[in-house]
PDB file of N, CA and C in Angstrom:
ATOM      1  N   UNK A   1     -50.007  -4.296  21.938  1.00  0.00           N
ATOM      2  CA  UNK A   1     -50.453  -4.751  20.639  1.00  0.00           C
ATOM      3  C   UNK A   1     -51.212  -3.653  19.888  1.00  0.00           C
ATOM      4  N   UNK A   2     -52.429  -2.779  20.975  1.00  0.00           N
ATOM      5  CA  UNK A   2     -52.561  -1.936  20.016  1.00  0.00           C
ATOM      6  C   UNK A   2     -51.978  -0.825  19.154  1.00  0.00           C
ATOM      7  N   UNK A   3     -50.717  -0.862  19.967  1.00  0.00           N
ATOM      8  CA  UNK A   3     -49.879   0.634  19.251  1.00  0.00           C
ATOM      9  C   UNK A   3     -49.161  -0.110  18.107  1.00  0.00           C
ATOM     10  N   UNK A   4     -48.949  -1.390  18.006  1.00  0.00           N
ATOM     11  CA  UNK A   4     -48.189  -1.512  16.699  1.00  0.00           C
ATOM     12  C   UNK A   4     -49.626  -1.396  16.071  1.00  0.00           C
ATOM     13  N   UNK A   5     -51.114  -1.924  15.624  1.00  0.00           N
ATOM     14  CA  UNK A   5     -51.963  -2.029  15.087  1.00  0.00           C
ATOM     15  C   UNK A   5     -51.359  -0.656  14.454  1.00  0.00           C
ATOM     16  N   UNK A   6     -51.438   0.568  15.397  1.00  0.00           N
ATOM     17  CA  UNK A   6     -51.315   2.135  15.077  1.00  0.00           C
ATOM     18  C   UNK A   6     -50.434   1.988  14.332  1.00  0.00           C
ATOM     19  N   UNK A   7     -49.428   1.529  14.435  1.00  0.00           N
ATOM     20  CA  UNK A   7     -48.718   2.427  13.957  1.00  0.00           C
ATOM     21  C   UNK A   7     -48.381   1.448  12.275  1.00  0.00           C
ATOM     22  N   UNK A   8     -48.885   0.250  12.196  1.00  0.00           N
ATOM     23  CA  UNK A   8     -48.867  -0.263  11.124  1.00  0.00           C
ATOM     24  C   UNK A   8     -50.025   0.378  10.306  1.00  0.00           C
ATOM     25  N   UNK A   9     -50.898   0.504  10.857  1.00  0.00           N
ATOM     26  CA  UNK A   9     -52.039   1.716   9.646  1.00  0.00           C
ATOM     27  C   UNK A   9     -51.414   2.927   9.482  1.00  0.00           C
ATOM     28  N   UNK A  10     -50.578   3.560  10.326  1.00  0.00           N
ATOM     29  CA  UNK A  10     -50.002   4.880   9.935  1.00  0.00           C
ATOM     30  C   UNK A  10     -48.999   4.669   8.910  1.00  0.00           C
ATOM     31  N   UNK A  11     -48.087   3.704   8.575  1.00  0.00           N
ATOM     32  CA  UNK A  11     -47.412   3.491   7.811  1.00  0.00           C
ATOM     33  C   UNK A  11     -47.829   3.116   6.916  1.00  0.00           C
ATOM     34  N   UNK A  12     -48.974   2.029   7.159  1.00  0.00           N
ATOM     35  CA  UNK A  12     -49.468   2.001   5.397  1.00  0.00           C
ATOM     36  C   UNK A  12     -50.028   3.104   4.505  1.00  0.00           C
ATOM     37  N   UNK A  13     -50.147   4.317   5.512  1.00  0.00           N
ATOM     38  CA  UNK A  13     -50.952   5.045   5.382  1.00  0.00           C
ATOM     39  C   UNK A  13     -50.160   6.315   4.574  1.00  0.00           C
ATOM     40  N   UNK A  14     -48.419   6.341   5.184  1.00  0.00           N
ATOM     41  CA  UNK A  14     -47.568   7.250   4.373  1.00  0.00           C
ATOM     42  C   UNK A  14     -47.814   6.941   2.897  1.00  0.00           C
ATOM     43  N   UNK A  15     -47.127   5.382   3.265  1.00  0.00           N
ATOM     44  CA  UNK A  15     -46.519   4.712   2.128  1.00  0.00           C
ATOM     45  C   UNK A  15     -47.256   4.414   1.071  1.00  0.00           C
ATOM     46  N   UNK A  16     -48.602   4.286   1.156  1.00  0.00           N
ATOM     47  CA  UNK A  16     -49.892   3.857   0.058  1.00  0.00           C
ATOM     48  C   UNK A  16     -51.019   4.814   0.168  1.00  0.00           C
ATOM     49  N   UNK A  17     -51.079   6.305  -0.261  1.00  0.00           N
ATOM     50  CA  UNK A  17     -52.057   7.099  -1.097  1.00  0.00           C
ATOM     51  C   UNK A  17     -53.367   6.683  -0.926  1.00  0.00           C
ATOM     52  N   UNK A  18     -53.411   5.876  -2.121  1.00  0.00           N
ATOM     53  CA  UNK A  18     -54.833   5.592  -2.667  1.00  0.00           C
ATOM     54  C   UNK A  18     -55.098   4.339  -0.988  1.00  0.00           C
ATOM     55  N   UNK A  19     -54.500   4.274  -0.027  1.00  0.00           N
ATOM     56  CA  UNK A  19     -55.828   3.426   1.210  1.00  0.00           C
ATOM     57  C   UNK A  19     -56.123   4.376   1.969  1.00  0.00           C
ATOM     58  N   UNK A  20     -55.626   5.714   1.596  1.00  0.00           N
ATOM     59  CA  UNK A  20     -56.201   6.643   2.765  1.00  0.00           C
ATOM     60  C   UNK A  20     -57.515   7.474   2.041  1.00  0.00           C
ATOM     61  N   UNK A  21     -57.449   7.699   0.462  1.00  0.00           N
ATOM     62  CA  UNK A  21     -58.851   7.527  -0.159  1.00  0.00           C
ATOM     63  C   UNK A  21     -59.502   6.549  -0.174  1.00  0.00           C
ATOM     64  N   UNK A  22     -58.996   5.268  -0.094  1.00  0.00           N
ATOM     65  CA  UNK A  22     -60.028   4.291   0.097  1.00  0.00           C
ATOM     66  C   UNK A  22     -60.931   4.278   1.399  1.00  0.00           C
ATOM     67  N   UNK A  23     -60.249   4.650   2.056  1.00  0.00           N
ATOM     68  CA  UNK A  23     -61.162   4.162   3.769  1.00  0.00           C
ATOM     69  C   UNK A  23     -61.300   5.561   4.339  1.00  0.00           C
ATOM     70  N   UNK A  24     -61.413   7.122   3.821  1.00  0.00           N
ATOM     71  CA  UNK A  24     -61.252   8.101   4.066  1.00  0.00           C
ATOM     72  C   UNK A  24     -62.568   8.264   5.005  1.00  0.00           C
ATOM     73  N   UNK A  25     -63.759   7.623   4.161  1.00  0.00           N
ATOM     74  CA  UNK A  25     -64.916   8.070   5.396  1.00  0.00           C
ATOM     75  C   UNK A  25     -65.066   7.398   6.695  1.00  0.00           C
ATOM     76  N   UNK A  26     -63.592   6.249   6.863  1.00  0.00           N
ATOM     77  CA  UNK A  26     -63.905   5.917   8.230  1.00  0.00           C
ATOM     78  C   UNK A  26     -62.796   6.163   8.938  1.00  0.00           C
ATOM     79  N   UNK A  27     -61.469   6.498   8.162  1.00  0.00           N
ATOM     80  CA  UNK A  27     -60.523   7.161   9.063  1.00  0.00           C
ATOM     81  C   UNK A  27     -60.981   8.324   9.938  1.00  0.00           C
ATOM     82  N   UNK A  28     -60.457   8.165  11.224  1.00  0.00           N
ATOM     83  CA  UNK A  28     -60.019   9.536  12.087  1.00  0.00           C
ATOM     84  C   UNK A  28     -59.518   9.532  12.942  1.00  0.00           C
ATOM     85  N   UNK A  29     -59.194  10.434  13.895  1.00  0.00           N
ATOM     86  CA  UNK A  29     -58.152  10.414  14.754  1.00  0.00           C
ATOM     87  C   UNK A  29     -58.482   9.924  16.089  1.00  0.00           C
ATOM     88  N   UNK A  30     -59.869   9.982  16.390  1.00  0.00           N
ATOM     89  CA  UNK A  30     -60.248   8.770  17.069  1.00  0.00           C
ATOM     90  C   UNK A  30     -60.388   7.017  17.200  1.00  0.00           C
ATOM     91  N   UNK A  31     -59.291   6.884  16.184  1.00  0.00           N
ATOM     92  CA  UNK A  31     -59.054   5.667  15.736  1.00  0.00           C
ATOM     93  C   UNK A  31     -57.645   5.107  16.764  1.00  0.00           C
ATOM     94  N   UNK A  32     -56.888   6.515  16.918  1.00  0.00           N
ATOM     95  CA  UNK A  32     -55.764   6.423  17.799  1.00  0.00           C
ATOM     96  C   UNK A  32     -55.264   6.655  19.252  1.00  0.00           C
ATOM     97  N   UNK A  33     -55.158   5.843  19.677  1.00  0.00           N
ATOM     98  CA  UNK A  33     -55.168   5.766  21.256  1.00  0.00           C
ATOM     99  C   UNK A  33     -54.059   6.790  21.890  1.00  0.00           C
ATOM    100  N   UNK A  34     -52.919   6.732  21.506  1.00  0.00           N
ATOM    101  CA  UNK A  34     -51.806   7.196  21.810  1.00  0.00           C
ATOM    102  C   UNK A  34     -51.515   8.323  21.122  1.00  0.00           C
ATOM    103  N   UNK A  35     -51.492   9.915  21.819  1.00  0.00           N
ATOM    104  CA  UNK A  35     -51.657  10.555  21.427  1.00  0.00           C
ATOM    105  C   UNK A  35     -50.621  11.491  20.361  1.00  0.00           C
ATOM    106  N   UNK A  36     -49.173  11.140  20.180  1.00  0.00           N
ATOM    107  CA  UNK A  36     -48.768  10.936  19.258  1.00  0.00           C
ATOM    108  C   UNK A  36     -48.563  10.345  17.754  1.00  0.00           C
ATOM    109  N   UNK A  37     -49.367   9.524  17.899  1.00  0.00           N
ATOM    110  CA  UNK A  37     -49.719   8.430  16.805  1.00  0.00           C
ATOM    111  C   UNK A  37     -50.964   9.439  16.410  1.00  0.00           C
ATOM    112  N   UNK A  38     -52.179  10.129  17.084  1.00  0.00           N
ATOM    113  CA  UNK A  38     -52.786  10.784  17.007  1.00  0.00           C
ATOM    114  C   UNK A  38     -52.208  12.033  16.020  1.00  0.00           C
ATOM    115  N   UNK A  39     -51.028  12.844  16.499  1.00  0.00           N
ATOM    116  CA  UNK A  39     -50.653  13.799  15.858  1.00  0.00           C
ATOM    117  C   UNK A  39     -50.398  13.691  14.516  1.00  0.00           C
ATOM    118  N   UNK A  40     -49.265  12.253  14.132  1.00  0.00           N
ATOM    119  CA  UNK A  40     -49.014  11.710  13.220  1.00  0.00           C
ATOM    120  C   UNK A  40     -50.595  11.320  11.991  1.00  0.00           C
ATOM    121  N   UNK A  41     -51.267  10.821  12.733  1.00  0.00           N
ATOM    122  CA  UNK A  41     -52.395  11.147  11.278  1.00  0.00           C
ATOM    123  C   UNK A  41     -53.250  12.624  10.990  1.00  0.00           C
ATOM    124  N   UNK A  42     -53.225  13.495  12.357  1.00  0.00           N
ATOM    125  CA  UNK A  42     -53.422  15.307  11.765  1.00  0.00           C
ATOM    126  C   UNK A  42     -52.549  15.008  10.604  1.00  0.00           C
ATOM    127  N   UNK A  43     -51.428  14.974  10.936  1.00  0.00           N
ATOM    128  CA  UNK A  43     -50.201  15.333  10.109  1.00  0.00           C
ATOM    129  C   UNK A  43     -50.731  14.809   8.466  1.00  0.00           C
ATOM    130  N   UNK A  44     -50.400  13.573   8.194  1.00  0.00           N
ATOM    131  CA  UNK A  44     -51.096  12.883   7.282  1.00  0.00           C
ATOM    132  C   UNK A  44     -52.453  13.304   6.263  1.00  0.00           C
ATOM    133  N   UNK A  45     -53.393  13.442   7.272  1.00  0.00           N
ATOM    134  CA  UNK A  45     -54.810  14.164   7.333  1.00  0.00           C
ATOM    135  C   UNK A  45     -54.542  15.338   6.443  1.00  0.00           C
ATOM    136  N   UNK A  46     -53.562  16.514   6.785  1.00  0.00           N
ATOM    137  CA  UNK A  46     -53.876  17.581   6.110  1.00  0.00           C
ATOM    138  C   UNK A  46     -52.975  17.350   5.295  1.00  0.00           C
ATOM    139  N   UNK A  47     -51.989  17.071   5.081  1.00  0.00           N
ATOM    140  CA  UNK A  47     -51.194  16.585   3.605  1.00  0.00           C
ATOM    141  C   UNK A  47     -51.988  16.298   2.336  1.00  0.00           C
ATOM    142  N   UNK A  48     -52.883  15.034   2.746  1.00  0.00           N
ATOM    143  CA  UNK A  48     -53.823  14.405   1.693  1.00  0.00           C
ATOM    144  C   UNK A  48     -54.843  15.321   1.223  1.00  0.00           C
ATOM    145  N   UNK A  49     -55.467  16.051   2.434  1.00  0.00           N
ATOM    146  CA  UNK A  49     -56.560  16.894   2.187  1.00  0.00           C
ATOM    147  C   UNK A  49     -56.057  17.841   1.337  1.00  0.00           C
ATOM    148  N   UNK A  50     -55.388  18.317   1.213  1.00  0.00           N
ATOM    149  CA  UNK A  50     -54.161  19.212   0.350  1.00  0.00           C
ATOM    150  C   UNK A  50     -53.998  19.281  -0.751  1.00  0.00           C
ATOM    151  N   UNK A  51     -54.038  17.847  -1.232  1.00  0.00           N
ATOM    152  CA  UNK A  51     -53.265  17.204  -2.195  1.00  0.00           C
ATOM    153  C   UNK A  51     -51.931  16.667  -2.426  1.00  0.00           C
ATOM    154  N   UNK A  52     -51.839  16.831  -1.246  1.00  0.00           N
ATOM    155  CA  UNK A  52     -49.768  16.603  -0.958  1.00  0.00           C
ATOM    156  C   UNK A  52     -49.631  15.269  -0.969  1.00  0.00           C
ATOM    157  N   UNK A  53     -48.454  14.881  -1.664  1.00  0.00           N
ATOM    158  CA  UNK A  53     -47.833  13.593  -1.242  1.00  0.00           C
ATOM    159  C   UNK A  53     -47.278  13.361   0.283  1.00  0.00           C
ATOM    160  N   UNK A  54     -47.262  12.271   1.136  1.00  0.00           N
ATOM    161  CA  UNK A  54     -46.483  12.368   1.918  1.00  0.00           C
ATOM    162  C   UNK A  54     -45.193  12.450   1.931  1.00  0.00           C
ATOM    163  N   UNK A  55     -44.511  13.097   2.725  1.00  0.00           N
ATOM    164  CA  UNK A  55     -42.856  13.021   2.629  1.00  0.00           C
ATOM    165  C   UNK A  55     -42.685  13.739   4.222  1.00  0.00           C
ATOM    166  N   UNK A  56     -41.646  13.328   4.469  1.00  0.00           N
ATOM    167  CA  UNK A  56     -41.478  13.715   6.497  1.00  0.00           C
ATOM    168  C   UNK A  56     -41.107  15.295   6.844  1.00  0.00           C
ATOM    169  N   UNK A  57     -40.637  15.996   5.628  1.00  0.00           N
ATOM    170  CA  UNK A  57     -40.535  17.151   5.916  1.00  0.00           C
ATOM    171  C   UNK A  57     -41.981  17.708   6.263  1.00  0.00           C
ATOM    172  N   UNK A  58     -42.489  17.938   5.016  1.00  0.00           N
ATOM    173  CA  UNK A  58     -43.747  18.519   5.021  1.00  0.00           C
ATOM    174  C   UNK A  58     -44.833  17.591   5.967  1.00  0.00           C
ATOM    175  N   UNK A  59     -44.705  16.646   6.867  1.00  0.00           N
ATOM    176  CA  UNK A  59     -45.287  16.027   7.675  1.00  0.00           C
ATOM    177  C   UNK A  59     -45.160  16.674   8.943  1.00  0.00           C
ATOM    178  N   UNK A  60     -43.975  16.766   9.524  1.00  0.00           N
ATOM    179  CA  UNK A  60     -43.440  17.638  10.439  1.00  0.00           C
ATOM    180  C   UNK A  60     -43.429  19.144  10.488  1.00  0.00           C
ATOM    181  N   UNK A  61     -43.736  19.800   9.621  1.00  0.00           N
ATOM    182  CA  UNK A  61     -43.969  21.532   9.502  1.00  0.00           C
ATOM    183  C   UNK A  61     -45.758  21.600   9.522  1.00  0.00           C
ATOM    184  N   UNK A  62     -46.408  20.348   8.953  1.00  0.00           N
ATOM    185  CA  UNK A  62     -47.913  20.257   9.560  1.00  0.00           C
ATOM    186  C   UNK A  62     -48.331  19.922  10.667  1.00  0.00           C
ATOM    187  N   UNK A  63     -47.334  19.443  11.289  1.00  0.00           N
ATOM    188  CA  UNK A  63     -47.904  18.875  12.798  1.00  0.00           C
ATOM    189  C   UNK A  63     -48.527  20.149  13.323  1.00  0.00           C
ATOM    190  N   UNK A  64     -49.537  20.473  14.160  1.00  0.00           N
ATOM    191  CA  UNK A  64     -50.522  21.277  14.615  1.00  0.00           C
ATOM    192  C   UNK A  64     -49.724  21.406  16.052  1.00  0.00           C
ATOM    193  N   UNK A  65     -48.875  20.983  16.628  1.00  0.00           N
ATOM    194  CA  UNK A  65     -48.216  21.232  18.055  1.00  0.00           C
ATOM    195  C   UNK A  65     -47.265  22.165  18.055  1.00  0.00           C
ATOM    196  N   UNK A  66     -46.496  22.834  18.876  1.00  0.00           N
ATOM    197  CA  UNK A  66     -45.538  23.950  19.232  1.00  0.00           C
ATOM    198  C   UNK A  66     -44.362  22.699  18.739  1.00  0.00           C
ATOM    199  N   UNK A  67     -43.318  23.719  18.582  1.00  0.00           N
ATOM    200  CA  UNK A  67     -42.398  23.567  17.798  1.00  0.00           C
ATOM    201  C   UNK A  67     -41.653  22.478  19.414  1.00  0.00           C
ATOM    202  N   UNK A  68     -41.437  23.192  20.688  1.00  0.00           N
ATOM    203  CA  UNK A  68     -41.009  22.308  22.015  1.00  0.00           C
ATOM    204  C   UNK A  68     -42.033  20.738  22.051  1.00  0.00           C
ATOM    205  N   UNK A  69     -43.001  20.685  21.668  1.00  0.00           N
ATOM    206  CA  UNK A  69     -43.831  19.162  21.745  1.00  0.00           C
ATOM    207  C   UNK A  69     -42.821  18.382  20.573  1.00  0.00           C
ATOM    208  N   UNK A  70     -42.839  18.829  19.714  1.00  0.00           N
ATOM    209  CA  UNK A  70     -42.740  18.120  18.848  1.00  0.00           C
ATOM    210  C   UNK A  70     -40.765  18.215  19.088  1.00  0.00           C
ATOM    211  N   UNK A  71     -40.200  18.813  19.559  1.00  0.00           N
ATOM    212  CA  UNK A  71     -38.727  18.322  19.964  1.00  0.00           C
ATOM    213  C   UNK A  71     -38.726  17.359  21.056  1.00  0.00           C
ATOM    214  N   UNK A  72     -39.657  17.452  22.347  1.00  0.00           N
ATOM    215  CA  UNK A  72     -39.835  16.882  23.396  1.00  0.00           C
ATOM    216  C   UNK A  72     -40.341  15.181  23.161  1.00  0.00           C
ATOM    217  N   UNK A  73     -40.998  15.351  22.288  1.00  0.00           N
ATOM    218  CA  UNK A  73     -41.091  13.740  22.080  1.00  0.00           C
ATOM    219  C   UNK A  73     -40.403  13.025  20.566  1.00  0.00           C
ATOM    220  N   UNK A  74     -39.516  14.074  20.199  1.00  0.00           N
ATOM    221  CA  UNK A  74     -39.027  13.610  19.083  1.00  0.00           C
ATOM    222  C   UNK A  74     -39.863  13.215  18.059  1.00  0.00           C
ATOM    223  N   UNK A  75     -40.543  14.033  17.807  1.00  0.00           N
ATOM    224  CA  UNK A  75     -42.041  13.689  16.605  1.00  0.00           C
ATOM    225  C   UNK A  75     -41.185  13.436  15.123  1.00  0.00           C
ATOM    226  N   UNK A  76     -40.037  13.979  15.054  1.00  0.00           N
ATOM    227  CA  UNK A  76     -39.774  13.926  13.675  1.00  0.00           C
ATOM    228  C   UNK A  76     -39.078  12.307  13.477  1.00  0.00           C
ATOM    229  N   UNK A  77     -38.297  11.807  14.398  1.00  0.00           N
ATOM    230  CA  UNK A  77     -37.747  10.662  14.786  1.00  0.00           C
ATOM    231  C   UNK A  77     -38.850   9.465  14.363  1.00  0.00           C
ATOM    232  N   UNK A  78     -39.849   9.836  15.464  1.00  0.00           N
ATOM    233  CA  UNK A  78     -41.235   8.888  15.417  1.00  0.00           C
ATOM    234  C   UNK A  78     -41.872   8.938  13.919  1.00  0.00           C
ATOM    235  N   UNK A  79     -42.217   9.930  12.858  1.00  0.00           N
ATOM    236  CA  UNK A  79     -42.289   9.958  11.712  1.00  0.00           C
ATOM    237  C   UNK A  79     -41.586   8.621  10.662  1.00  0.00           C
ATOM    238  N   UNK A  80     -40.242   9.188  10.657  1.00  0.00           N
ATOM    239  CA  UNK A  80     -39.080   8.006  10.162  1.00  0.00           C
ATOM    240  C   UNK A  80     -39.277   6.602  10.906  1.00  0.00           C
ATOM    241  N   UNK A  81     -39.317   6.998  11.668  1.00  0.00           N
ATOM    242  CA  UNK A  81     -39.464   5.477  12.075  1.00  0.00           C
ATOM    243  C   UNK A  81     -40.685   4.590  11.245  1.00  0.00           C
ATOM    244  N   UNK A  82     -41.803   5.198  11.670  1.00  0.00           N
ATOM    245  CA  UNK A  82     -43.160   4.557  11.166  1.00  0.00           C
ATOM    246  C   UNK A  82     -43.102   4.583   9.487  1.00  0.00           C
ATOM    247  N   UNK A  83     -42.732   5.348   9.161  1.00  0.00           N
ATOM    248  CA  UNK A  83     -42.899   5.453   7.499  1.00  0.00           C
ATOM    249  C   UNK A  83     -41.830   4.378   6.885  1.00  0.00           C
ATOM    250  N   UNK A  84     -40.596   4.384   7.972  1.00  0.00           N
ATOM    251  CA  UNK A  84     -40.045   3.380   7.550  1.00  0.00           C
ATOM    252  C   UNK A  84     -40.261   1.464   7.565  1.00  0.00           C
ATOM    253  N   UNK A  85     -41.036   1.447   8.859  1.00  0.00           N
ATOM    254  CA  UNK A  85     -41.173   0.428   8.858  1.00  0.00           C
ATOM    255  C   UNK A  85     -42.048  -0.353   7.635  1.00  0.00           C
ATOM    256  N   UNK A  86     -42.901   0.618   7.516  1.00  0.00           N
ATOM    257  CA  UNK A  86     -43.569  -0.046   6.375  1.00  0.00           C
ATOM    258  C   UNK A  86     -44.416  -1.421   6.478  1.00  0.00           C
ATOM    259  N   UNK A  87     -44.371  -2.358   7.309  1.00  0.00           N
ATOM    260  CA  UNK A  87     -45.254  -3.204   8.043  1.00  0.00           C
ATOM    261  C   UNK A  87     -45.568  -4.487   7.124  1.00  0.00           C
ATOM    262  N   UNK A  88     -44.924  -4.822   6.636  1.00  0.00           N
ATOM    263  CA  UNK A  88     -45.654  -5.865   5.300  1.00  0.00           C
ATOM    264  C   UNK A  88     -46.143  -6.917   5.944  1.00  0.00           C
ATOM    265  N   UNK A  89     -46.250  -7.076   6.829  1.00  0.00           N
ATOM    266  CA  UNK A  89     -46.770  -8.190   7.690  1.00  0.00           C
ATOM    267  C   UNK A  89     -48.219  -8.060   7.712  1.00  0.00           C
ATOM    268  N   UNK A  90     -48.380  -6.837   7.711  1.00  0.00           N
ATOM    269  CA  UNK A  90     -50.556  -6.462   7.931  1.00  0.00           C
ATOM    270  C   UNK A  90     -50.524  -6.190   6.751  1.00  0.00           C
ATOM    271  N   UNK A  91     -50.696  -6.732   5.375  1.00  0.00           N
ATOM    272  CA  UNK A  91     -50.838  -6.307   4.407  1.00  0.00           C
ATOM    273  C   UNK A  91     -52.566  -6.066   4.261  1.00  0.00           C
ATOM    274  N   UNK A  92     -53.105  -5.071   4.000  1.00  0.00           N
ATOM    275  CA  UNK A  92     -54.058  -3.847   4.043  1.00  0.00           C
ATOM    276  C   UNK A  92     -54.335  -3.610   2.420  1.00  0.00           C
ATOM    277  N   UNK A  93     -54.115  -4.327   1.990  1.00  0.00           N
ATOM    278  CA  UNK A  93     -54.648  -4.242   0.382  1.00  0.00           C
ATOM    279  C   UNK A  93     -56.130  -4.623   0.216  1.00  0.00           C
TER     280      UNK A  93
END
């Protein structure tokens, strides 16, 4: 149960901008248990800090891991996935 929790805040989190300024001073990556889901908000994290929109390219060329982690667990796969799901079920408004 907790990894969907994860991974439904990570998706709301592609998909809706302004909740990752909203709750910015209590997001962090100690929020995430699983340490992929972990990578996935670095990822996120420095996009926003940036000024970047999210989008999966530039999500995946920020990931902070060697280029073999991120083939080895299919990080770019796991990206699409979560951004796709989109979660409307925990609506986070």
């Amino acid at each position: 149960m907790r990894e969907e929790i994860e991974e439904a805040l990570l998706s709301k989190l592609m998909n809706k901008k302004n909740l990752y300024y909203s709750f910015y001073n209590t997001l962090t990556v100690d929020l995430f248990s699983n340490d992929i889901y972990k990578e996935v908000f670095i990822s996120i994290d420095l996009l926003y800090q940036q000024g970047k929109t999210f989008d999966l390219i530039s999500a995946v060329e920020s990931c902070t891991r060697t280029k073999k982690w991120k083939k080895d667990v299919k990080f770019d796969y796991i990206l699409a996935k979560i951004f796709a799901s989109e979660s409307y079920h925990l609506d986070f408004q």
